[in-house]
PDB file of N, CA and C in Angstrom:
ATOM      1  N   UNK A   1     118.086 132.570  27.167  1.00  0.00           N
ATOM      2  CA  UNK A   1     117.801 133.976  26.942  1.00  0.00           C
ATOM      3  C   UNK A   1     116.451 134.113  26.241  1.00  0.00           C
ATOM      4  N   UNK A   2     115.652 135.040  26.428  1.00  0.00           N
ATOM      5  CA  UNK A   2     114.108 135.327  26.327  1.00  0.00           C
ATOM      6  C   UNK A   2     114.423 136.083  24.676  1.00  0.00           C
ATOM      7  N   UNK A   3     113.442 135.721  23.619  1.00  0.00           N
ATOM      8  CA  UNK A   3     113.540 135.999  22.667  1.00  0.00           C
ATOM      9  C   UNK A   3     112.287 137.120  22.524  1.00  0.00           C
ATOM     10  N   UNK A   4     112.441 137.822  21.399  1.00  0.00           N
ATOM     11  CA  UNK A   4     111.307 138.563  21.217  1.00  0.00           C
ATOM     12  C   UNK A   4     110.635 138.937  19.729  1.00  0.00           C
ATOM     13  N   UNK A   5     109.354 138.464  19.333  1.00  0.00           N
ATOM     14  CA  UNK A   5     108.896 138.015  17.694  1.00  0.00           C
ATOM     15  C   UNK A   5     107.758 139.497  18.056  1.00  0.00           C
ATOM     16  N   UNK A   6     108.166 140.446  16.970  1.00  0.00           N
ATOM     17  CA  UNK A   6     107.001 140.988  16.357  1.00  0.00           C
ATOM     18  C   UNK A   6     106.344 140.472  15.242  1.00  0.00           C
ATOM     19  N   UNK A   7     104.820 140.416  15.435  1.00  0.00           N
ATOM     20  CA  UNK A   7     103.795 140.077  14.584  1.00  0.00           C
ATOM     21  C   UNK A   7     102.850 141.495  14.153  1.00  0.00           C
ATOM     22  N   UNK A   8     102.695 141.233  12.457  1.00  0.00           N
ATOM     23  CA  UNK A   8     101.910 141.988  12.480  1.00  0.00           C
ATOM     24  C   UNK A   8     100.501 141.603  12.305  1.00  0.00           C
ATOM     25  N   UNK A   9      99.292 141.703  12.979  1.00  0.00           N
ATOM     26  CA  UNK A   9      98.129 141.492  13.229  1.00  0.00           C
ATOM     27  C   UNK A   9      96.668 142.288  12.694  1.00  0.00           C
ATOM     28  N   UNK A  10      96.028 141.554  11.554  1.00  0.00           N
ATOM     29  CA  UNK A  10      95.079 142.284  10.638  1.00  0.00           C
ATOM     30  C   UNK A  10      93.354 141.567  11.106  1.00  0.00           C
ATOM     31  N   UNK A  11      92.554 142.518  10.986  1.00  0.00           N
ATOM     32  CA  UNK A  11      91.034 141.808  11.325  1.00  0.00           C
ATOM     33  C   UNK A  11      90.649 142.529  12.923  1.00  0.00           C
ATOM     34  N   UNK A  12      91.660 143.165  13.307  1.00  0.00           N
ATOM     35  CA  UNK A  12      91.280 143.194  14.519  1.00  0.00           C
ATOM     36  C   UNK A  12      90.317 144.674  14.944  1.00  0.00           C
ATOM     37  N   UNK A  13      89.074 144.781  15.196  1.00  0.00           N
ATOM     38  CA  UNK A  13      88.703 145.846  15.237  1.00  0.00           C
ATOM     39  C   UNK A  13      88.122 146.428  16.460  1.00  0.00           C
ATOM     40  N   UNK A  14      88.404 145.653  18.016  1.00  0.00           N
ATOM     41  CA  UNK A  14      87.825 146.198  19.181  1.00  0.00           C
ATOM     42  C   UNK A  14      88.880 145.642  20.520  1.00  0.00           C
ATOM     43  N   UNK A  15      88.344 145.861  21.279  1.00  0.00           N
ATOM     44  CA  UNK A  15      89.074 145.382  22.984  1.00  0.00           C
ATOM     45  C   UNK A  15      88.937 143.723  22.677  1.00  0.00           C
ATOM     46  N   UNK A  16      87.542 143.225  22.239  1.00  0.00           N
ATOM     47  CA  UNK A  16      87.628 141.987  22.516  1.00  0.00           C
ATOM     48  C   UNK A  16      88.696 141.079  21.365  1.00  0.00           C
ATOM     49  N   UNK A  17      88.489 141.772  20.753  1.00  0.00           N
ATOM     50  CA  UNK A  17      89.636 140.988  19.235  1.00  0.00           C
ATOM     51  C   UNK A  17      90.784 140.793  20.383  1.00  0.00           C
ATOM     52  N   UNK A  18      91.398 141.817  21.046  1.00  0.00           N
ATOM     53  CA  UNK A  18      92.892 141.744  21.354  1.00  0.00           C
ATOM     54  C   UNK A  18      93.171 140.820  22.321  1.00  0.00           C
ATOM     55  N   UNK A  19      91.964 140.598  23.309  1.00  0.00           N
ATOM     56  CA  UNK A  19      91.864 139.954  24.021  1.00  0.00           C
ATOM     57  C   UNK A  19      92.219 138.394  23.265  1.00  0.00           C
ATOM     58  N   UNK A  20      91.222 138.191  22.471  1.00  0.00           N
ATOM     59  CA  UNK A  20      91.160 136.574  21.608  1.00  0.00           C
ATOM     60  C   UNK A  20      92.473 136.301  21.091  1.00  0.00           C
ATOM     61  N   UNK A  21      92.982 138.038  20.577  1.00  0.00           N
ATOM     62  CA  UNK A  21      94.421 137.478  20.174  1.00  0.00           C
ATOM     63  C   UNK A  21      95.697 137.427  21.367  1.00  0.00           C
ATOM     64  N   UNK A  22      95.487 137.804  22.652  1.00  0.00           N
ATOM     65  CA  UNK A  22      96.218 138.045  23.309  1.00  0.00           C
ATOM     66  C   UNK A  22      96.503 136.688  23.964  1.00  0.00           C
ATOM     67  N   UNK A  23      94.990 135.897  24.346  1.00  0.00           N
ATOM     68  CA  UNK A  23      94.908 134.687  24.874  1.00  0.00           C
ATOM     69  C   UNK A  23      95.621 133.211  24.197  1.00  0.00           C
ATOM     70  N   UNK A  24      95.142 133.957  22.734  1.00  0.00           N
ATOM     71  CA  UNK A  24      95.442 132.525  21.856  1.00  0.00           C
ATOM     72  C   UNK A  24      97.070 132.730  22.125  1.00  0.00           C
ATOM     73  N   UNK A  25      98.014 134.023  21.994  1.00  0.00           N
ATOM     74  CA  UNK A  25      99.374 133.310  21.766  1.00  0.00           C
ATOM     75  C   UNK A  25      99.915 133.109  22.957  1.00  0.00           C
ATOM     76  N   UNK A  26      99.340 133.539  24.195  1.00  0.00           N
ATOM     77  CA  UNK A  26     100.006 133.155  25.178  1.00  0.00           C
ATOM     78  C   UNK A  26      99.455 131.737  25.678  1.00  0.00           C
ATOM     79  N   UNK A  27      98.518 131.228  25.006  1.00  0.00           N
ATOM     80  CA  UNK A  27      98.115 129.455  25.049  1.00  0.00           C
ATOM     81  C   UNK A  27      99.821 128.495  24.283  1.00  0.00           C
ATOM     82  N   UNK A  28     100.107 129.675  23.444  1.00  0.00           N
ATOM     83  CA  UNK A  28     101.212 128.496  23.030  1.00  0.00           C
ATOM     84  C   UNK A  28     102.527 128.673  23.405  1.00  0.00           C
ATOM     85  N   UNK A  29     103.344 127.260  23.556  1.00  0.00           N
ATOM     86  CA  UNK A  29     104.955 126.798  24.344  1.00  0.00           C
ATOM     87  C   UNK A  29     105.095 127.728  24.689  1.00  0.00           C
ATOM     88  N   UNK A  30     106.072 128.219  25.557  1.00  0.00           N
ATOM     89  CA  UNK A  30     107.261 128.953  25.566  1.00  0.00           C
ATOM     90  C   UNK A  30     107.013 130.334  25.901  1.00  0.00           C
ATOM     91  N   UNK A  31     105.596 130.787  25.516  1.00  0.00           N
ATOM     92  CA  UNK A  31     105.267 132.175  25.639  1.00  0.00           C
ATOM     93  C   UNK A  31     105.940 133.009  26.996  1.00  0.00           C
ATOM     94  N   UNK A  32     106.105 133.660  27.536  1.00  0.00           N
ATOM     95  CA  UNK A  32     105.852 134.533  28.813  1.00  0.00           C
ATOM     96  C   UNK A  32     105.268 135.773  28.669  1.00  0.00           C
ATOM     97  N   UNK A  33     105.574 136.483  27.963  1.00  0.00           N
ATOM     98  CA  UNK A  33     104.376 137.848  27.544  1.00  0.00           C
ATOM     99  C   UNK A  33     103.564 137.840  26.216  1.00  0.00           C
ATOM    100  N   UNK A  34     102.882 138.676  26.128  1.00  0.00           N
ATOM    101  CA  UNK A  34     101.996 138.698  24.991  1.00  0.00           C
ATOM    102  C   UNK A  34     101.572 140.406  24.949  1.00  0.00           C
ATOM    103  N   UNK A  35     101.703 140.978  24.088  1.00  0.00           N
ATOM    104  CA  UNK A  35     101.440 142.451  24.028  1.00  0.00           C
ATOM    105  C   UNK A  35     100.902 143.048  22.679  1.00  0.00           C
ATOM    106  N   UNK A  36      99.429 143.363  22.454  1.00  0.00           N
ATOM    107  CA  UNK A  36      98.702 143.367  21.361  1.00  0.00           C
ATOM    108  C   UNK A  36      98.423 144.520  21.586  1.00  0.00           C
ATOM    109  N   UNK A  37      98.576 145.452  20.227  1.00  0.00           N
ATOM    110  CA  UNK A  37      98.482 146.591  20.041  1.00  0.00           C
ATOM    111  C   UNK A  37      97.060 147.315  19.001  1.00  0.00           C
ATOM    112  N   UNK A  38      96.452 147.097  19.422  1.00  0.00           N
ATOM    113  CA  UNK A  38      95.109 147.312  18.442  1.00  0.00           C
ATOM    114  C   UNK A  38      95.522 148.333  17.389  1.00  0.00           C
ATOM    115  N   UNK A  39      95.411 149.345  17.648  1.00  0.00           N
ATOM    116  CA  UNK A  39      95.586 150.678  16.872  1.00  0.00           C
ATOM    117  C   UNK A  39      97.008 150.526  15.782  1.00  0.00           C
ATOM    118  N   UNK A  40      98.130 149.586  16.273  1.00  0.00           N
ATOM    119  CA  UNK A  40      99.289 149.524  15.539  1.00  0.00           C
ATOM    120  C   UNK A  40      98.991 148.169  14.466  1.00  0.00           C
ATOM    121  N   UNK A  41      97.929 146.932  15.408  1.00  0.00           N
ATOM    122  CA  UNK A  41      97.832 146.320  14.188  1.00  0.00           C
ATOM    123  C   UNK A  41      98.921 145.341  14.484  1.00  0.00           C
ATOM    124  N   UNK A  42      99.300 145.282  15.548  1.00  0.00           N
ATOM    125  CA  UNK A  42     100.847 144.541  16.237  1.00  0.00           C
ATOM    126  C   UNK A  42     100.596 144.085  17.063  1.00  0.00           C
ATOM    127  N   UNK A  43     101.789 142.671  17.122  1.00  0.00           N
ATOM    128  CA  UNK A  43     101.478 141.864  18.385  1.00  0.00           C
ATOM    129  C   UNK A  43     103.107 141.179  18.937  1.00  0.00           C
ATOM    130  N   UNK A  44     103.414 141.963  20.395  1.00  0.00           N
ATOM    131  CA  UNK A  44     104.856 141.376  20.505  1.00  0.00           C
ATOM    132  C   UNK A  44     104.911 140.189  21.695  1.00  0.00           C
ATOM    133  N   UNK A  45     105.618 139.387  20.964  1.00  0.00           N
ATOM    134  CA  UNK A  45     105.673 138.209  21.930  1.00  0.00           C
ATOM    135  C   UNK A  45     107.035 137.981  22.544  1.00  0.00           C
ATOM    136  N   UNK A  46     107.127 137.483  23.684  1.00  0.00           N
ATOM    137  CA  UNK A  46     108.176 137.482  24.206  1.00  0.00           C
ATOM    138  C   UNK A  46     108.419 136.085  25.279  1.00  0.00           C
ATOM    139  N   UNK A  47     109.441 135.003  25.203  1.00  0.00           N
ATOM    140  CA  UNK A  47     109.399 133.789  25.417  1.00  0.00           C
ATOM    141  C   UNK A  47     110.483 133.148  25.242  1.00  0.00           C
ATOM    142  N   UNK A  48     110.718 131.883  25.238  1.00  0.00           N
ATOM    143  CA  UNK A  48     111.796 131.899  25.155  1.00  0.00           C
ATOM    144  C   UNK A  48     111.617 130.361  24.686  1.00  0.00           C
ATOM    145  N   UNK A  49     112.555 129.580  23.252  1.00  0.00           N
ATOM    146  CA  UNK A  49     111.846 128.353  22.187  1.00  0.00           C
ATOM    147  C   UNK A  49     110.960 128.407  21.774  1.00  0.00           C
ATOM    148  N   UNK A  50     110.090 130.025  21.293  1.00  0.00           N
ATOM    149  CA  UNK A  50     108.709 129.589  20.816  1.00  0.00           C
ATOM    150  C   UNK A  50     108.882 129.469  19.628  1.00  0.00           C
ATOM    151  N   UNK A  51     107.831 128.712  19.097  1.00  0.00           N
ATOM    152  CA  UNK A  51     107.333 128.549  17.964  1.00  0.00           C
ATOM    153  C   UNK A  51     106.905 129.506  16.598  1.00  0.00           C
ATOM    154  N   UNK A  52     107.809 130.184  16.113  1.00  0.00           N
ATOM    155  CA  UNK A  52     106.979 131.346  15.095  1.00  0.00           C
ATOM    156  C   UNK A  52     106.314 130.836  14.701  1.00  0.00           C
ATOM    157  N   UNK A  53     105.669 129.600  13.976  1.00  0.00           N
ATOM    158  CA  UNK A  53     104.564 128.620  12.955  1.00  0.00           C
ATOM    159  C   UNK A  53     103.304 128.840  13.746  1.00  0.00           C
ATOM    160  N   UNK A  54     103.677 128.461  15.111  1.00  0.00           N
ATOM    161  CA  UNK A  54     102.609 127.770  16.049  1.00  0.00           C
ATOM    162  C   UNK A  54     101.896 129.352  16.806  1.00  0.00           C
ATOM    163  N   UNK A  55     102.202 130.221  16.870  1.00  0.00           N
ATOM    164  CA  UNK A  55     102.073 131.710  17.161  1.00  0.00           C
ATOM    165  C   UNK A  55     101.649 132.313  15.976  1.00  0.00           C
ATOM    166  N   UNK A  56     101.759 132.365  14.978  1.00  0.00           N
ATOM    167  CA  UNK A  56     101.051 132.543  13.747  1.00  0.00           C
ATOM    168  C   UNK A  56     100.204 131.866  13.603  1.00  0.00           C
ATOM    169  N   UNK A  57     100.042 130.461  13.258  1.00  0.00           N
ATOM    170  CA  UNK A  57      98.878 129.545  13.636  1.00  0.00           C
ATOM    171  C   UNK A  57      98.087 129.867  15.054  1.00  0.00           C
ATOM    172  N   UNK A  58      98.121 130.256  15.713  1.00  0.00           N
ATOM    173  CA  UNK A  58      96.683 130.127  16.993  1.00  0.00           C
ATOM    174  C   UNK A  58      96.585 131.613  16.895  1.00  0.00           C
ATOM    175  N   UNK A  59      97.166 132.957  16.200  1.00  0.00           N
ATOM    176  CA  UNK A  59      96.363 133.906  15.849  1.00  0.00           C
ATOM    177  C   UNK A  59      95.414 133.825  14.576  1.00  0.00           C
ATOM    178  N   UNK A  60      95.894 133.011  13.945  1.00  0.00           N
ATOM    179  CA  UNK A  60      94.510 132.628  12.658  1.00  0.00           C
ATOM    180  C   UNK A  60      93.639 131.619  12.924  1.00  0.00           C
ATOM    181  N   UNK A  61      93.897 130.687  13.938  1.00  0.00           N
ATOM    182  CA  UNK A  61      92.697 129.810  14.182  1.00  0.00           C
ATOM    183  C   UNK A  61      91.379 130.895  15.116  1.00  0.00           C
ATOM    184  N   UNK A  62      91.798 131.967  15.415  1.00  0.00           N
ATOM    185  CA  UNK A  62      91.251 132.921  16.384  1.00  0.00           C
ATOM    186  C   UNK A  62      90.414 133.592  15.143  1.00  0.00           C
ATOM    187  N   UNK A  63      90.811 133.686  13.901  1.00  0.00           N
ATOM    188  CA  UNK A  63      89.829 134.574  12.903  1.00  0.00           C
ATOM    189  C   UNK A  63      91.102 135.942  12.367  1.00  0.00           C
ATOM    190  N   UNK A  64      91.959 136.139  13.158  1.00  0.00           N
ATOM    191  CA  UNK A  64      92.871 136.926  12.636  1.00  0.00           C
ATOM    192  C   UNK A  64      93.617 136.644  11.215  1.00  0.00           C
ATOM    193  N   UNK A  65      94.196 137.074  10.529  1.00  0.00           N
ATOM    194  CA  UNK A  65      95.640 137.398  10.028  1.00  0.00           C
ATOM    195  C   UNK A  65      96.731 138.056  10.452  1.00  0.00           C
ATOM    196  N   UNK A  66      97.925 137.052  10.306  1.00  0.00           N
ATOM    197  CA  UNK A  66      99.148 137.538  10.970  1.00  0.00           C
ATOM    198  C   UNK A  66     100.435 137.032  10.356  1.00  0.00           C
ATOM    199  N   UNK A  67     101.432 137.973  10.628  1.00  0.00           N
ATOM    200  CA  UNK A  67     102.571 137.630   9.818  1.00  0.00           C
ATOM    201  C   UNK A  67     103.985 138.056  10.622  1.00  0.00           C
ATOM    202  N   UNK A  68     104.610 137.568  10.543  1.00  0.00           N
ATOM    203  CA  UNK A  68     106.113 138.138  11.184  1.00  0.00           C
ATOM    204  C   UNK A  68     106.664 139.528  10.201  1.00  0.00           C
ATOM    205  N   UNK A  69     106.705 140.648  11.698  1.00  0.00           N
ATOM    206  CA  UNK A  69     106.545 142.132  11.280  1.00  0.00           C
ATOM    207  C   UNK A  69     108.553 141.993  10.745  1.00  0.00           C
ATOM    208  N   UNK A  70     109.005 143.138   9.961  1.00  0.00           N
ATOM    209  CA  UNK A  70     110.168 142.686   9.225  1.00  0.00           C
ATOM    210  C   UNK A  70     110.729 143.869  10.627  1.00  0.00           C
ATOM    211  N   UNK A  71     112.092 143.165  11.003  1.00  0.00           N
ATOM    212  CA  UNK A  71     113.220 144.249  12.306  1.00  0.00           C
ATOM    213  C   UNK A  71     113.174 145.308  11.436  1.00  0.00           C
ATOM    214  N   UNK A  72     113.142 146.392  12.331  1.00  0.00           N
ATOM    215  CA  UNK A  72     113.360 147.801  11.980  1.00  0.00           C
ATOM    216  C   UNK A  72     114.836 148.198  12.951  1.00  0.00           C
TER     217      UNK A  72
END
């Protein structure tokens, strides 16, 4: 079953940021979608065994800050 991690995503200030961040998490395991929200500052991933560490890690090797957004 396909899991789904909101991130929340800081630094980001144009099309190309979302892009860098869009690319980097769908570079890692498990990914199948990737959905970056500029204006919200959010990034939802959707996959299935991914890595929360490793998805947090390749949005900060990108220049971002990011954190796992808390369920609402």
């Amino acid at each position: 079953m396909a899991e789904t991690i909101e991130l929340k995503v800081d630094g980001m200030t144009c099309d190309h940021c979302v892009r860098a961040v869009t690319e980097a998490i769908s570079g890692v395991d498990g990914v199948t979608e990737a959905s970056v929200d500029l204006d919200a500052g959010a990034a939802t991933v959707k996959g299935k065994g991914v890595d929360l560490g490793a998805v947090v890690a390749a949005v900060i090797e990108e220049g971002y800050e990011a954190a796992p957004q808390a369920a609402s």
